[in-house]
Structure formats: C-alpha cells, structure tokens
PDB file of N, CA and C in Angstrom:
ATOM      1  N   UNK A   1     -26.940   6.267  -5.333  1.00  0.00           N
ATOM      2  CA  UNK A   1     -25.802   7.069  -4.956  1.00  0.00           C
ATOM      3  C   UNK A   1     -24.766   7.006  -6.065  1.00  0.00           C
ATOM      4  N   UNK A   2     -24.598   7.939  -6.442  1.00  0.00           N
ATOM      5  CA  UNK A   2     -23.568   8.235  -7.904  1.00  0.00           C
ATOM      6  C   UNK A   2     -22.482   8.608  -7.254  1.00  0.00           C
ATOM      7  N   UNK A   3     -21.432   8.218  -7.827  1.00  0.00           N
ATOM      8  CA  UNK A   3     -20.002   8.103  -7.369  1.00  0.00           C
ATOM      9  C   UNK A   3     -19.144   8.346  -8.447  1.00  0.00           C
ATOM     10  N   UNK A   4     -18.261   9.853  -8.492  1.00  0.00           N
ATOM     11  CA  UNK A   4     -17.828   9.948  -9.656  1.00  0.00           C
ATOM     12  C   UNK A   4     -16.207   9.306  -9.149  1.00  0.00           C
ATOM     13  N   UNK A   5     -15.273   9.060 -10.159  1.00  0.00           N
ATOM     14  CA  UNK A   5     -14.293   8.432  -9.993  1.00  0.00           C
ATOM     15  C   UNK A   5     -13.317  10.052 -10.039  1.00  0.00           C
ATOM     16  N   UNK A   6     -12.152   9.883  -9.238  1.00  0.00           N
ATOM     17  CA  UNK A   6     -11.542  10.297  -8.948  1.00  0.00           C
ATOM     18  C   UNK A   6      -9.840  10.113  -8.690  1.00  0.00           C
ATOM     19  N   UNK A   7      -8.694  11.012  -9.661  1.00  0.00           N
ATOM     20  CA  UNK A   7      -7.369  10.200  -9.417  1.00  0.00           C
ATOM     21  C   UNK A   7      -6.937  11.442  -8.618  1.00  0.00           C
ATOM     22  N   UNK A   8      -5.918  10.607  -7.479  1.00  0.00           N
ATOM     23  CA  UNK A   8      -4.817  11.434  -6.898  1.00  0.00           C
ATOM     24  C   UNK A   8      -3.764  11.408  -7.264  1.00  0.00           C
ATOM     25  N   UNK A   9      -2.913  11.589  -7.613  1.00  0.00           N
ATOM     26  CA  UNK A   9      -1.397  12.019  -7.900  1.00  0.00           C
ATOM     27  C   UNK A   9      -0.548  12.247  -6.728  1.00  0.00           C
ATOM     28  N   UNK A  10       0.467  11.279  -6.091  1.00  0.00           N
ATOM     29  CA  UNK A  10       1.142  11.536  -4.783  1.00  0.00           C
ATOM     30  C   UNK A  10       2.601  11.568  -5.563  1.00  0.00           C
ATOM     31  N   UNK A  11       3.433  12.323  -5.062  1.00  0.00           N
ATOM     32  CA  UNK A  11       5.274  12.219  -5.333  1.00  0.00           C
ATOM     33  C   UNK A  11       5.357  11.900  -3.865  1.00  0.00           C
ATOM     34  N   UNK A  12       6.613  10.770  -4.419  1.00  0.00           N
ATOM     35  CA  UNK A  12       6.863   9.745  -3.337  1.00  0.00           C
ATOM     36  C   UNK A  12       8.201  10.520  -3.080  1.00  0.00           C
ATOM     37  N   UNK A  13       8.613  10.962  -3.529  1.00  0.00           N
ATOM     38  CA  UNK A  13       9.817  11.141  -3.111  1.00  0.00           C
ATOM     39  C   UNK A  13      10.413  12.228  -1.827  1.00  0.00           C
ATOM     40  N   UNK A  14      11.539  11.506  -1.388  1.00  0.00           N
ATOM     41  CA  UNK A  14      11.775  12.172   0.042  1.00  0.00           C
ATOM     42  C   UNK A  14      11.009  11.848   1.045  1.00  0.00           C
ATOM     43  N   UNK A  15       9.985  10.997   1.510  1.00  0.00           N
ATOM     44  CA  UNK A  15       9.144  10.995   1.811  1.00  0.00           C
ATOM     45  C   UNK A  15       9.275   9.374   2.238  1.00  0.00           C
ATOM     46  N   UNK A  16       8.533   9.146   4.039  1.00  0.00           N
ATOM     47  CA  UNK A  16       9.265   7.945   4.395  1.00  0.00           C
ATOM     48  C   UNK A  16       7.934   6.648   4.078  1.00  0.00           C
ATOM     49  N   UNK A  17       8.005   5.904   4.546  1.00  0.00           N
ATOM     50  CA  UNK A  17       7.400   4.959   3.495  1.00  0.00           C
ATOM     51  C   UNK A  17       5.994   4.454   4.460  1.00  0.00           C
ATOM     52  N   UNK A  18       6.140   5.013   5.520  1.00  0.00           N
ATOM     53  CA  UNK A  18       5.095   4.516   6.722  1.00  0.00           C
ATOM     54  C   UNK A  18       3.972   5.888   6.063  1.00  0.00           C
ATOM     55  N   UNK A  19       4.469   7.102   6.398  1.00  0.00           N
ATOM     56  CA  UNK A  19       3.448   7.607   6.306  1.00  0.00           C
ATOM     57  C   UNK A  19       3.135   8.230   4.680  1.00  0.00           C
ATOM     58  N   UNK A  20       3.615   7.610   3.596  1.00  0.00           N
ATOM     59  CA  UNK A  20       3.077   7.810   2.864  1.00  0.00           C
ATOM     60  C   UNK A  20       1.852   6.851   2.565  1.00  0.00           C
ATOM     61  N   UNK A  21       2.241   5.666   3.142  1.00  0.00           N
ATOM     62  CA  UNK A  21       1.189   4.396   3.141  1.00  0.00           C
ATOM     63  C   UNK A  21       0.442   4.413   4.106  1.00  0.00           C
ATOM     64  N   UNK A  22       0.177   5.229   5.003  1.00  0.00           N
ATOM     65  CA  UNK A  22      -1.024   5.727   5.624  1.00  0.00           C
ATOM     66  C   UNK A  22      -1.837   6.686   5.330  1.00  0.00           C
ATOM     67  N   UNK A  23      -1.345   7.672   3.983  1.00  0.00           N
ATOM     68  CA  UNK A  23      -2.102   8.971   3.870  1.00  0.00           C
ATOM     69  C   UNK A  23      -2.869   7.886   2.523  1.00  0.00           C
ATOM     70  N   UNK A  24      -2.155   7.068   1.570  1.00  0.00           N
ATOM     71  CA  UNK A  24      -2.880   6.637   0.240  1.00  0.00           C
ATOM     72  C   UNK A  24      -3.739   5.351   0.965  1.00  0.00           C
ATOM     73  N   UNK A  25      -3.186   4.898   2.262  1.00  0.00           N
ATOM     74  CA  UNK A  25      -4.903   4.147   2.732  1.00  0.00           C
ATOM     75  C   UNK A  25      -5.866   4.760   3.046  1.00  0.00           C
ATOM     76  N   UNK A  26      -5.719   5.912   3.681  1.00  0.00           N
ATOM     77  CA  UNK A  26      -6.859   6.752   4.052  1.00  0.00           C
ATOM     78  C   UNK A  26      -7.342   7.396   2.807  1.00  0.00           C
ATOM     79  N   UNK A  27      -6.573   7.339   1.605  1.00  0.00           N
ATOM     80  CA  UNK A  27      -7.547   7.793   0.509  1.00  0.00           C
ATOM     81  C   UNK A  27      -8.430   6.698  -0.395  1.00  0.00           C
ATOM     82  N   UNK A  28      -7.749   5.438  -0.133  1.00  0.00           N
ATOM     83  CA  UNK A  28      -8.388   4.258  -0.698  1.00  0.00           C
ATOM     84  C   UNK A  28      -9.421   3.671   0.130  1.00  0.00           C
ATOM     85  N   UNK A  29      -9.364   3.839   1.392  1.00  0.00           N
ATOM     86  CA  UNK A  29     -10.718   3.852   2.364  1.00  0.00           C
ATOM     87  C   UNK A  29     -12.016   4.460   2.113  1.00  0.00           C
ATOM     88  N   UNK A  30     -11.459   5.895   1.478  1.00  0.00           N
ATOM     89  CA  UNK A  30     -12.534   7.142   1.430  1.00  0.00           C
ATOM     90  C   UNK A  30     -12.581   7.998   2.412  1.00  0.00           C
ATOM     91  N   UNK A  31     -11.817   7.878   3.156  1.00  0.00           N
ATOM     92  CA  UNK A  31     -11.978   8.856   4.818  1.00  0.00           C
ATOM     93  C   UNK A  31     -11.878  10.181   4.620  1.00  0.00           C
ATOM     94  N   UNK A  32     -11.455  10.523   3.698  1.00  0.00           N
ATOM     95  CA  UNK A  32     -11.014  11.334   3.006  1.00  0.00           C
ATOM     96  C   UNK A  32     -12.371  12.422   3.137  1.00  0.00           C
ATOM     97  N   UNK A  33     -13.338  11.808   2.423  1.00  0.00           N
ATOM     98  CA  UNK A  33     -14.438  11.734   1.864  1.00  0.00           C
ATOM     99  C   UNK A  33     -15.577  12.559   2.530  1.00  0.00           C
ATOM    100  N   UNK A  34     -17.007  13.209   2.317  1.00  0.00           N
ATOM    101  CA  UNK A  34     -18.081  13.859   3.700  1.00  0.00           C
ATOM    102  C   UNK A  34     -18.661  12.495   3.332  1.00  0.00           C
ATOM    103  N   UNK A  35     -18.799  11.501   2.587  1.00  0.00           N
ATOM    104  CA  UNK A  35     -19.862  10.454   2.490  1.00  0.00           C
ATOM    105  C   UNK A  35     -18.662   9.227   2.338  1.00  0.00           C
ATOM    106  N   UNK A  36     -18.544   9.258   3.799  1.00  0.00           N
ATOM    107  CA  UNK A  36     -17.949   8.184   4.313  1.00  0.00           C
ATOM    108  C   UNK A  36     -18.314   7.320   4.868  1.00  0.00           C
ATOM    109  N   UNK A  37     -18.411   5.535   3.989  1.00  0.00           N
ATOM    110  CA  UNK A  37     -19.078   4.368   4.306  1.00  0.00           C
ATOM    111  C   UNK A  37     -18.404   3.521   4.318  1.00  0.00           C
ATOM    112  N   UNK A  38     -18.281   2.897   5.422  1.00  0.00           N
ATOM    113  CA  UNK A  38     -17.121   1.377   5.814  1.00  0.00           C
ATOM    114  C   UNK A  38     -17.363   0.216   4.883  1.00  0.00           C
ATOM    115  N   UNK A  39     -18.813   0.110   4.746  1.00  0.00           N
ATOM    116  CA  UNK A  39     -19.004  -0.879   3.577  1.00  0.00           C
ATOM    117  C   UNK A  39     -18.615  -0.647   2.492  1.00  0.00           C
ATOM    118  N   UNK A  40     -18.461   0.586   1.583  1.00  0.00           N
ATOM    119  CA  UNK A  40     -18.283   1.284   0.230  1.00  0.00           C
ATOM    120  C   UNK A  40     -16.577   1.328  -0.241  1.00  0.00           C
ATOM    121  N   UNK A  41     -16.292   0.508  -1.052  1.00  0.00           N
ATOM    122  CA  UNK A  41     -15.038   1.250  -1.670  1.00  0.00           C
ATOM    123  C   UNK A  41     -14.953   2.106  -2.892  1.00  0.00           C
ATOM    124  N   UNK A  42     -14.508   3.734  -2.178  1.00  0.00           N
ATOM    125  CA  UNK A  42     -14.837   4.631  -2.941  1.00  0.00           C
ATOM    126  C   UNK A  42     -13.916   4.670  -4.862  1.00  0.00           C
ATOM    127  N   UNK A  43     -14.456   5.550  -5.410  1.00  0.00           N
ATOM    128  CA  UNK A  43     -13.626   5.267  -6.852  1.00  0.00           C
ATOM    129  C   UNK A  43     -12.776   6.018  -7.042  1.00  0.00           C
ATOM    130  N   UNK A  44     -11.575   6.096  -6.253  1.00  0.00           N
ATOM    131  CA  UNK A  44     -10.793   6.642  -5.913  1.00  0.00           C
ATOM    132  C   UNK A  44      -9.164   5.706  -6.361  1.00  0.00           C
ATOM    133  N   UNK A  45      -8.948   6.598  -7.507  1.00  0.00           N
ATOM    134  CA  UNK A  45      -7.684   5.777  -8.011  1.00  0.00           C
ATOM    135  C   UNK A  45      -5.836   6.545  -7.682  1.00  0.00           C
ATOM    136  N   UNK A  46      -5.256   6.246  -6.645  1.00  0.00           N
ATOM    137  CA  UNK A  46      -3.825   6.968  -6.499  1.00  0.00           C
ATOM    138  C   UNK A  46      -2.838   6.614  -7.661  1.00  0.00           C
ATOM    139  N   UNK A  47      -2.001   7.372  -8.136  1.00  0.00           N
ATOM    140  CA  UNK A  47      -1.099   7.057  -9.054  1.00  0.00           C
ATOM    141  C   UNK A  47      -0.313   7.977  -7.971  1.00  0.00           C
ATOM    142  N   UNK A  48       0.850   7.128  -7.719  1.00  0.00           N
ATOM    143  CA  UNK A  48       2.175   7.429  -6.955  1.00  0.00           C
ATOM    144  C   UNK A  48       3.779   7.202  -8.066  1.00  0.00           C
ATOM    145  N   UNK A  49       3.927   8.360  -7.844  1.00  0.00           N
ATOM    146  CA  UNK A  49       5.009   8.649  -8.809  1.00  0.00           C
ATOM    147  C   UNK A  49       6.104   8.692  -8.234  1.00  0.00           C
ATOM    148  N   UNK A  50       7.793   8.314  -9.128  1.00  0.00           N
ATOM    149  CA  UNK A  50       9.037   8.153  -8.349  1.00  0.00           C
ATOM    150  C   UNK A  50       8.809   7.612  -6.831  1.00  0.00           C
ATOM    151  N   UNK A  51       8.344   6.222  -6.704  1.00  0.00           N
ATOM    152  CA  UNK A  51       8.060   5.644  -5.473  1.00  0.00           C
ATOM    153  C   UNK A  51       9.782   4.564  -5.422  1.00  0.00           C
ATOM    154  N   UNK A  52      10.966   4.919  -6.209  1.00  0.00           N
ATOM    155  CA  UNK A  52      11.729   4.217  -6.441  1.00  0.00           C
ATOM    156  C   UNK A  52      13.117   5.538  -5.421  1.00  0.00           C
ATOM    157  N   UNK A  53      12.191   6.460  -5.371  1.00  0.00           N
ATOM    158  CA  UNK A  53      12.841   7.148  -4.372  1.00  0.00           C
ATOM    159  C   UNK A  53      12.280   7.532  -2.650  1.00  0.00           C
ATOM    160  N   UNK A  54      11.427   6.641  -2.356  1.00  0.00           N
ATOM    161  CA  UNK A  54      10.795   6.742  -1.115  1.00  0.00           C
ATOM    162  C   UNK A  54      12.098   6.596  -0.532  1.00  0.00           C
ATOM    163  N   UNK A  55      11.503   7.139   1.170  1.00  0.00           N
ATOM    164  CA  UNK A  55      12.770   6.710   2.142  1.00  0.00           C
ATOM    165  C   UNK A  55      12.695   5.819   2.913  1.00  0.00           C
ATOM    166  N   UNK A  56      13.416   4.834   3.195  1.00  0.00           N
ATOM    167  CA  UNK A  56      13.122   3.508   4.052  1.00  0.00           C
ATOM    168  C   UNK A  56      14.675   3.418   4.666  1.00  0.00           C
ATOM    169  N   UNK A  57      14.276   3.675   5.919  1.00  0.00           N
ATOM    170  CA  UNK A  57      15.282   3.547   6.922  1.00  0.00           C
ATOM    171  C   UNK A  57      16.387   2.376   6.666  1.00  0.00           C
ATOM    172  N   UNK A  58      17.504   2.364   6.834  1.00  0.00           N
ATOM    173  CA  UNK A  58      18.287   0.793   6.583  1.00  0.00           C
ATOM    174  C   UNK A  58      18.140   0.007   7.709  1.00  0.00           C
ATOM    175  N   UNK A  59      17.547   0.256   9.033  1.00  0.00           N
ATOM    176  CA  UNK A  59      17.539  -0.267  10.354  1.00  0.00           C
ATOM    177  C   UNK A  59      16.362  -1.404   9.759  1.00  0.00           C
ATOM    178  N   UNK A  60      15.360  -0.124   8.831  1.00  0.00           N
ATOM    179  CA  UNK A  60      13.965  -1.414   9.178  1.00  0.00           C
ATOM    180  C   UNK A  60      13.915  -1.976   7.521  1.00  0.00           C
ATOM    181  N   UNK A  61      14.904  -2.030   6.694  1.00  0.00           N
ATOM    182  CA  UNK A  61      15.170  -2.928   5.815  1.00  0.00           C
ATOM    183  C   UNK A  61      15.326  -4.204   6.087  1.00  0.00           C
ATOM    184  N   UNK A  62      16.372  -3.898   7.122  1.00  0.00           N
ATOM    185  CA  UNK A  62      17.298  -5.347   7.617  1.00  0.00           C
ATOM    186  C   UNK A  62      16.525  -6.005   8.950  1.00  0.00           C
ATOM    187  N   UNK A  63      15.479  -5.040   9.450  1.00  0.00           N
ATOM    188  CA  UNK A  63      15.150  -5.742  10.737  1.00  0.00           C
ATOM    189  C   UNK A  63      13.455  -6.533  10.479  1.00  0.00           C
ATOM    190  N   UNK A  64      12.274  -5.743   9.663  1.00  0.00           N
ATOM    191  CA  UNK A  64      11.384  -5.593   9.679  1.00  0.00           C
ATOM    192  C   UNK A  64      11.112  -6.996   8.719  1.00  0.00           C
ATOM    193  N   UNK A  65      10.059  -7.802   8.535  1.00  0.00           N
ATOM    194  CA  UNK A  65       9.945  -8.892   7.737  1.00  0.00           C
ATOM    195  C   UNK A  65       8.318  -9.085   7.331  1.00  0.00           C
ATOM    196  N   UNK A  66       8.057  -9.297   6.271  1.00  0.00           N
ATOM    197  CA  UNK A  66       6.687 -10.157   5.134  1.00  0.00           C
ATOM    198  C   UNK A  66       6.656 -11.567   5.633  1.00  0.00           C
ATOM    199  N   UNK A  67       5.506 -11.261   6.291  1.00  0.00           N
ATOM    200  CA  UNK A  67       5.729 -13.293   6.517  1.00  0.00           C
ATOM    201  C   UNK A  67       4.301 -13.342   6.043  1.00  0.00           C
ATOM    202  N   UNK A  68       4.434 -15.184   5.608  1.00  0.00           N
ATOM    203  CA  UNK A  68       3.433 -15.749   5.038  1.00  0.00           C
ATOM    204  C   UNK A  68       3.238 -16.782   5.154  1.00  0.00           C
ATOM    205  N   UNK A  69       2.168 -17.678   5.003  1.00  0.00           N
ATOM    206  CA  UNK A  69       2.404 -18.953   5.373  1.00  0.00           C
ATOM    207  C   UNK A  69       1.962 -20.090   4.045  1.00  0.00           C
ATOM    208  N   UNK A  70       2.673 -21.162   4.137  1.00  0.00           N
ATOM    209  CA  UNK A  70       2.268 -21.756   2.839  1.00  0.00           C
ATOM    210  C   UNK A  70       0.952 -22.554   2.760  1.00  0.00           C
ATOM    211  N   UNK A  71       0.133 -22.868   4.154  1.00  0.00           N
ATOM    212  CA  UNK A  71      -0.845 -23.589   4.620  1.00  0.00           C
ATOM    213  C   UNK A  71      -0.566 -24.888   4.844  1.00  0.00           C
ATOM    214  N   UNK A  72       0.909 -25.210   5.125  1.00  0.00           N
ATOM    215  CA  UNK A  72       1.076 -26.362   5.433  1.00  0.00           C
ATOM    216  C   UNK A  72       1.566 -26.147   6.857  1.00  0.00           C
ATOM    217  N   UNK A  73       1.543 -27.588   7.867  1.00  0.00           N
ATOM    218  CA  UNK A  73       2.158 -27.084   9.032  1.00  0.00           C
ATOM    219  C   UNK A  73       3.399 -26.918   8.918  1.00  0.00           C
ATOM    220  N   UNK A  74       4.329 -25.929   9.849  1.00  0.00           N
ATOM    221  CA  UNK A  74       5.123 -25.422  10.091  1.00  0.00           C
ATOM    222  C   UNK A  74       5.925 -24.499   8.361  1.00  0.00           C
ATOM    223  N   UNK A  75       4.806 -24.355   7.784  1.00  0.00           N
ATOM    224  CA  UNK A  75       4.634 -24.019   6.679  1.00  0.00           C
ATOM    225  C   UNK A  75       4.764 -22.167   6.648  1.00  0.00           C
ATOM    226  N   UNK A  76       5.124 -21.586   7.811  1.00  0.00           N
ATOM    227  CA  UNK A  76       5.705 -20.090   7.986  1.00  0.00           C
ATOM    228  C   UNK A  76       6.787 -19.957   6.812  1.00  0.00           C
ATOM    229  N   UNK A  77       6.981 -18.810   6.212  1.00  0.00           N
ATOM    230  CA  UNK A  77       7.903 -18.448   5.358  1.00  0.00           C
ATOM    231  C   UNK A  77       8.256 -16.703   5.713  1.00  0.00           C
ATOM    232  N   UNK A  78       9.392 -15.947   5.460  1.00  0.00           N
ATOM    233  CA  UNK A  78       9.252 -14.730   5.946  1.00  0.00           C
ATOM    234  C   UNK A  78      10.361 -14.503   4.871  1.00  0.00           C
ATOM    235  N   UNK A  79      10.198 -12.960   4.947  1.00  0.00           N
ATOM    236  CA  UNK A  79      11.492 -12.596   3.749  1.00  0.00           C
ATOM    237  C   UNK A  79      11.937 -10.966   4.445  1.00  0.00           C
ATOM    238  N   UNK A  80      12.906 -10.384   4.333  1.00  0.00           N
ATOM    239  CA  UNK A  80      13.159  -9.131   4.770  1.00  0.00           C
ATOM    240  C   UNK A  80      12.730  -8.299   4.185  1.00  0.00           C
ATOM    241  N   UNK A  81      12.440  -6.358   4.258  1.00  0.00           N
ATOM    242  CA  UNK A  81      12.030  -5.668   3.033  1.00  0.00           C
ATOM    243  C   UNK A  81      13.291  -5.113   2.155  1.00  0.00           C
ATOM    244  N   UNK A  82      14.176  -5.990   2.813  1.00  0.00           N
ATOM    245  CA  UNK A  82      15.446  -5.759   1.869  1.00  0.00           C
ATOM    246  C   UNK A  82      15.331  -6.307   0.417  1.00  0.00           C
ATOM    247  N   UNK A  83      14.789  -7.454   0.802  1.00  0.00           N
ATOM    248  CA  UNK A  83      14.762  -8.441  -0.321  1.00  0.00           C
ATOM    249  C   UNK A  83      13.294  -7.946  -0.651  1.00  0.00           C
ATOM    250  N   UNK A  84      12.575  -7.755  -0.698  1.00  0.00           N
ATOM    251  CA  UNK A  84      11.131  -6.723  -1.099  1.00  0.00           C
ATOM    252  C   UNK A  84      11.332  -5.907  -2.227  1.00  0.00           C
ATOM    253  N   UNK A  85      12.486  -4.946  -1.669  1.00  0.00           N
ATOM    254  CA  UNK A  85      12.663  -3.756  -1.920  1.00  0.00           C
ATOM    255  C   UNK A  85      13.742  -4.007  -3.155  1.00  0.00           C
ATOM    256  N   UNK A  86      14.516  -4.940  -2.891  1.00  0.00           N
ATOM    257  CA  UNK A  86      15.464  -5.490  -4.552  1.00  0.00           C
ATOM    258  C   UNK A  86      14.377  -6.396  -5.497  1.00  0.00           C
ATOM    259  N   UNK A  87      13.478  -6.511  -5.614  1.00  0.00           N
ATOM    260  CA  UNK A  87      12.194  -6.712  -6.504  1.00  0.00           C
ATOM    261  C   UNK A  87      11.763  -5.606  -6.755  1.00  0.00           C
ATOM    262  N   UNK A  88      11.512  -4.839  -6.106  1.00  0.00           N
ATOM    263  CA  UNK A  88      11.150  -3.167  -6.249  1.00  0.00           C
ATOM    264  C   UNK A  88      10.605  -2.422  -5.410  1.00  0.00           C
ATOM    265  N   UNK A  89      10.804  -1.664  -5.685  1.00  0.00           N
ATOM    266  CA  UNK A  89       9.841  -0.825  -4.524  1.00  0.00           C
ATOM    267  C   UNK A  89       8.987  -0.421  -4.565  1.00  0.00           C
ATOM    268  N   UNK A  90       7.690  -1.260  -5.477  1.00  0.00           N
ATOM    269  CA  UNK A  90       6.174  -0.766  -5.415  1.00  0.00           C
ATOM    270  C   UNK A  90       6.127  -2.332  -4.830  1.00  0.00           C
ATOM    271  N   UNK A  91       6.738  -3.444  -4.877  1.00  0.00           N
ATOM    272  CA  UNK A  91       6.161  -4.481  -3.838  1.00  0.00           C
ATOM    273  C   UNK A  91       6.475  -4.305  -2.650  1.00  0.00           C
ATOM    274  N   UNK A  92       7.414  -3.652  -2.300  1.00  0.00           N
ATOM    275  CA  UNK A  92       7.536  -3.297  -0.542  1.00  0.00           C
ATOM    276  C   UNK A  92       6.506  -2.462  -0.317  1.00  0.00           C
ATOM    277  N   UNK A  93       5.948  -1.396  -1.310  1.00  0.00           N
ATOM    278  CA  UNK A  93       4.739  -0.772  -0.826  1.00  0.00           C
ATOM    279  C   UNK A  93       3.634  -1.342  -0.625  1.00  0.00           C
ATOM    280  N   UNK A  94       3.296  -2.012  -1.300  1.00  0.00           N
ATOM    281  CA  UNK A  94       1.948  -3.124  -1.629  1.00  0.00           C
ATOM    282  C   UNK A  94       2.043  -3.667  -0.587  1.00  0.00           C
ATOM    283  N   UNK A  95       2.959  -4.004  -0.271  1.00  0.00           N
ATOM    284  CA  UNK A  95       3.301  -5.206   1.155  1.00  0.00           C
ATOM    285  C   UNK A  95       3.138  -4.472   2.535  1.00  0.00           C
ATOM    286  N   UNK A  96       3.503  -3.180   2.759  1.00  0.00           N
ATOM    287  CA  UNK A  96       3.262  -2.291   3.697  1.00  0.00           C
ATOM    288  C   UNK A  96       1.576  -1.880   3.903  1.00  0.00           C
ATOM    289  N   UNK A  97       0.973  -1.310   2.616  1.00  0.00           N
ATOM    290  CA  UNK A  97      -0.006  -1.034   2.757  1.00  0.00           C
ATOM    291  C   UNK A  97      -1.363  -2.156   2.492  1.00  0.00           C
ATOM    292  N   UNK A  98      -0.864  -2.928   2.376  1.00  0.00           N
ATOM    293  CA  UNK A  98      -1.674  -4.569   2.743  1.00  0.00           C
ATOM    294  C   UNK A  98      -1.850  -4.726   3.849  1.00  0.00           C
ATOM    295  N   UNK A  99      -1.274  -4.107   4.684  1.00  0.00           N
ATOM    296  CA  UNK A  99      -1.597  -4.585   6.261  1.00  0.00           C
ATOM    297  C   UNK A  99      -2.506  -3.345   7.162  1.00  0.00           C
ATOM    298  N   UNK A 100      -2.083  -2.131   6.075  1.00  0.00           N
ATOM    299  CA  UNK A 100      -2.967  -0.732   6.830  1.00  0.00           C
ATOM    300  C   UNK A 100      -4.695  -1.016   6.178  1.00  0.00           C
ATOM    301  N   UNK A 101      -5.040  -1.490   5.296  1.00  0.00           N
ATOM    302  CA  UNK A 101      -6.586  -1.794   5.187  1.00  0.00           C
ATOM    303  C   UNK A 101      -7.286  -3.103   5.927  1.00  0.00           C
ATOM    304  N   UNK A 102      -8.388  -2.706   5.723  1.00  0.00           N
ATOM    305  CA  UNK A 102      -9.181  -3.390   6.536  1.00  0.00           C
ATOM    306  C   UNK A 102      -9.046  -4.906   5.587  1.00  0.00           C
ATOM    307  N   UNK A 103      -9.402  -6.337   6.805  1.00  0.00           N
ATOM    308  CA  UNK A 103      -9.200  -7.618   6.582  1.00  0.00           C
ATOM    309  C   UNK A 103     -10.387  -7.959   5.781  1.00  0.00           C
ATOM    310  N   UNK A 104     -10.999  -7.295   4.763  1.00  0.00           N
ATOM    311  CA  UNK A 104     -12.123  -7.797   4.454  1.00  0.00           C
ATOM    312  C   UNK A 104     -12.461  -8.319   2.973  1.00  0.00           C
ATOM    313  N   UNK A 105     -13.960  -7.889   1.944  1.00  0.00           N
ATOM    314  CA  UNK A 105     -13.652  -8.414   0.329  1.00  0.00           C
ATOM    315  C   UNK A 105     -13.361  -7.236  -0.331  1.00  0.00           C
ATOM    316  N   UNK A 106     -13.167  -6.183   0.590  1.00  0.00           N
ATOM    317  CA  UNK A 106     -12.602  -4.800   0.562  1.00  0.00           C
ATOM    318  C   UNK A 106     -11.236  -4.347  -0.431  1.00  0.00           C
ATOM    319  N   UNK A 107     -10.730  -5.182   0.231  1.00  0.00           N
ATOM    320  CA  UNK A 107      -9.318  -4.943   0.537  1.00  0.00           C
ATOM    321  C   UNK A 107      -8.505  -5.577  -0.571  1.00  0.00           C
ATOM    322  N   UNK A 108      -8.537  -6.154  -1.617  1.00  0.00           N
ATOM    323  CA  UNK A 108      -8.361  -6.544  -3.006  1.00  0.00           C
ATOM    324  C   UNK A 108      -8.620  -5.482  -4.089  1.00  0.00           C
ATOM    325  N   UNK A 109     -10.170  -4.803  -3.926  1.00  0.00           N
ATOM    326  CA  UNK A 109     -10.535  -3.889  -4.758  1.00  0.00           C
ATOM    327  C   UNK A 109      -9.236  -2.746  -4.751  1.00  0.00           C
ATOM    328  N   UNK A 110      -9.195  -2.245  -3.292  1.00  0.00           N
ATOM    329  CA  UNK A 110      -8.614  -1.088  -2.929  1.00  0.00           C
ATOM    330  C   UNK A 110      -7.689  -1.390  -3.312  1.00  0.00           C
ATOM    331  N   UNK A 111      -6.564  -2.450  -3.138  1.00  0.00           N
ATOM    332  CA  UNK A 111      -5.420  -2.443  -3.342  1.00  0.00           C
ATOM    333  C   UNK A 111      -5.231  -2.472  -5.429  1.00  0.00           C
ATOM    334  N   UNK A 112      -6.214  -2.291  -5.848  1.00  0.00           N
ATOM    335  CA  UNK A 112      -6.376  -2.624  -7.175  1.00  0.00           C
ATOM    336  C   UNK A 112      -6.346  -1.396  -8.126  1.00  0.00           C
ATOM    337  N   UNK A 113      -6.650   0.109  -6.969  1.00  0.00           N
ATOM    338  CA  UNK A 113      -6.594   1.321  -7.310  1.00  0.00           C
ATOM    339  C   UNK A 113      -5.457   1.996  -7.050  1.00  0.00           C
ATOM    340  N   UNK A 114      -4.512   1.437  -7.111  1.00  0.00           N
ATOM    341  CA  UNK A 114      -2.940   1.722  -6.863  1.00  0.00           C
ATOM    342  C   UNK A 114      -2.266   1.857  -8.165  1.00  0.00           C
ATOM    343  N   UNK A 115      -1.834   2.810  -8.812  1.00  0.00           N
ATOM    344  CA  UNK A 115      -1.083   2.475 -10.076  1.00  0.00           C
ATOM    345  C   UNK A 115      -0.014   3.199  -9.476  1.00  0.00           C
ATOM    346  N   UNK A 116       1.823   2.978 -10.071  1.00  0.00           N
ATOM    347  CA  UNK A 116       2.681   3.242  -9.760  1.00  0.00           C
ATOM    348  C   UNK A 116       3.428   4.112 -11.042  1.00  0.00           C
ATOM    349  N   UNK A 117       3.609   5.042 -11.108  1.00  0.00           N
ATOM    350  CA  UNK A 117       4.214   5.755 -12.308  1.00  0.00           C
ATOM    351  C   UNK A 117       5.950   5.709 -11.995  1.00  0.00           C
ATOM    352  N   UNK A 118       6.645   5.485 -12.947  1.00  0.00           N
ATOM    353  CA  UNK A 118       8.224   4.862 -13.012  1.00  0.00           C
ATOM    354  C   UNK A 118       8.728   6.162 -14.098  1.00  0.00           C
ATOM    355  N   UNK A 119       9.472   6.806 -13.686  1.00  0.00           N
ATOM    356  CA  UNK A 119       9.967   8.167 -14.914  1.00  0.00           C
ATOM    357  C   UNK A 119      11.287   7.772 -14.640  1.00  0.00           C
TER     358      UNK A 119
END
C-alpha cells in the first residue's frame, strides 16, 4: 500500500481553538481519507499558519488547566492555558490537541506532523 505524503495548509486565524483542533486531528488521524485505517498513521503533514491569532475565550484561559503528574506520590502538577498560552500559542495547541488523539504509539508520530508557520 503506497501512501503518497500530503501537506494541508490551515489559517488559524479568527477561528476558536477547540474546533480548529478537532478538524487538524481528524486530518492527522486520516478520517479524512476513503482508506481509512485505525492502525495506520497517514502521511499527512498540517502547517497551521498565524496560530498566534487563534481565538481562546478569556473564561477558559483562566478556568481550564494542563495537568501532569511528576510520578511521584502526590506528585500532580497543573498549570492554566493562560500560562500555556504566554509560552505561546502553538504549546496551548499541542496541549489541546494531545488529548483529541488516540492514547496509543500513534499519537507521537501524529503529533510530529504539525508544523506551525509564524509571519
């Protein structure tokens, strides 16, 4: 099965941050796709442009949180996407759409076909 590689081009801008990170998982899935395989990550590369103008509500800046744990007990850590989002705003994306793919050895690749264009 030959698999030619393929880039999308998304403008982020105006555009709120949930469902842009649901349309570029469903393209990093392949769903997209007529030869659509759960095992397969397709070669499918997004370049998302002006993602420094997405829209992110101020309610779920200040309310919504990244938690992680350090593997120690009581070893929880959490951070707001306020503080995400003042690192930049392709790690609040990364961080959003880390949680819309599947839990698997998947899910590294995919997130690996993400490039972010900055103009």
């Amino acid at each position: 099965m030959a698999t030619e590689q393929s880039t999308i081009t998304i403008d982020a801008t105006d555009r709120p941050i949930g469902r842009l990170a649901s349309e570029v998982a469903s393209y990093l899935r392949g769903k997209r796709n007529a030869s659509f395989a759960p095992h397969l990550a397709p070669a499918v590369h997004v370049v998302i442009q002006h993602i420094d103008r997405v829209k992110v509500d101020e309610k779920k800046l200040n309310q919504n949180r990244k938690w992680r744990n350090t593997g120690y007990p009581g070893g929880m850590r959490s951070r707001t996407w306020q503080e995400l989002y003042a690192d930049g705003p392709d790690k609040l994306f990364m961080a959003v759409i880390h949680n819309m793919l599947p839990n698997n050895k998947l899910r590294p690749a995919m997130l690996r076909h993400i490039t972010f264009e900055k103009n």
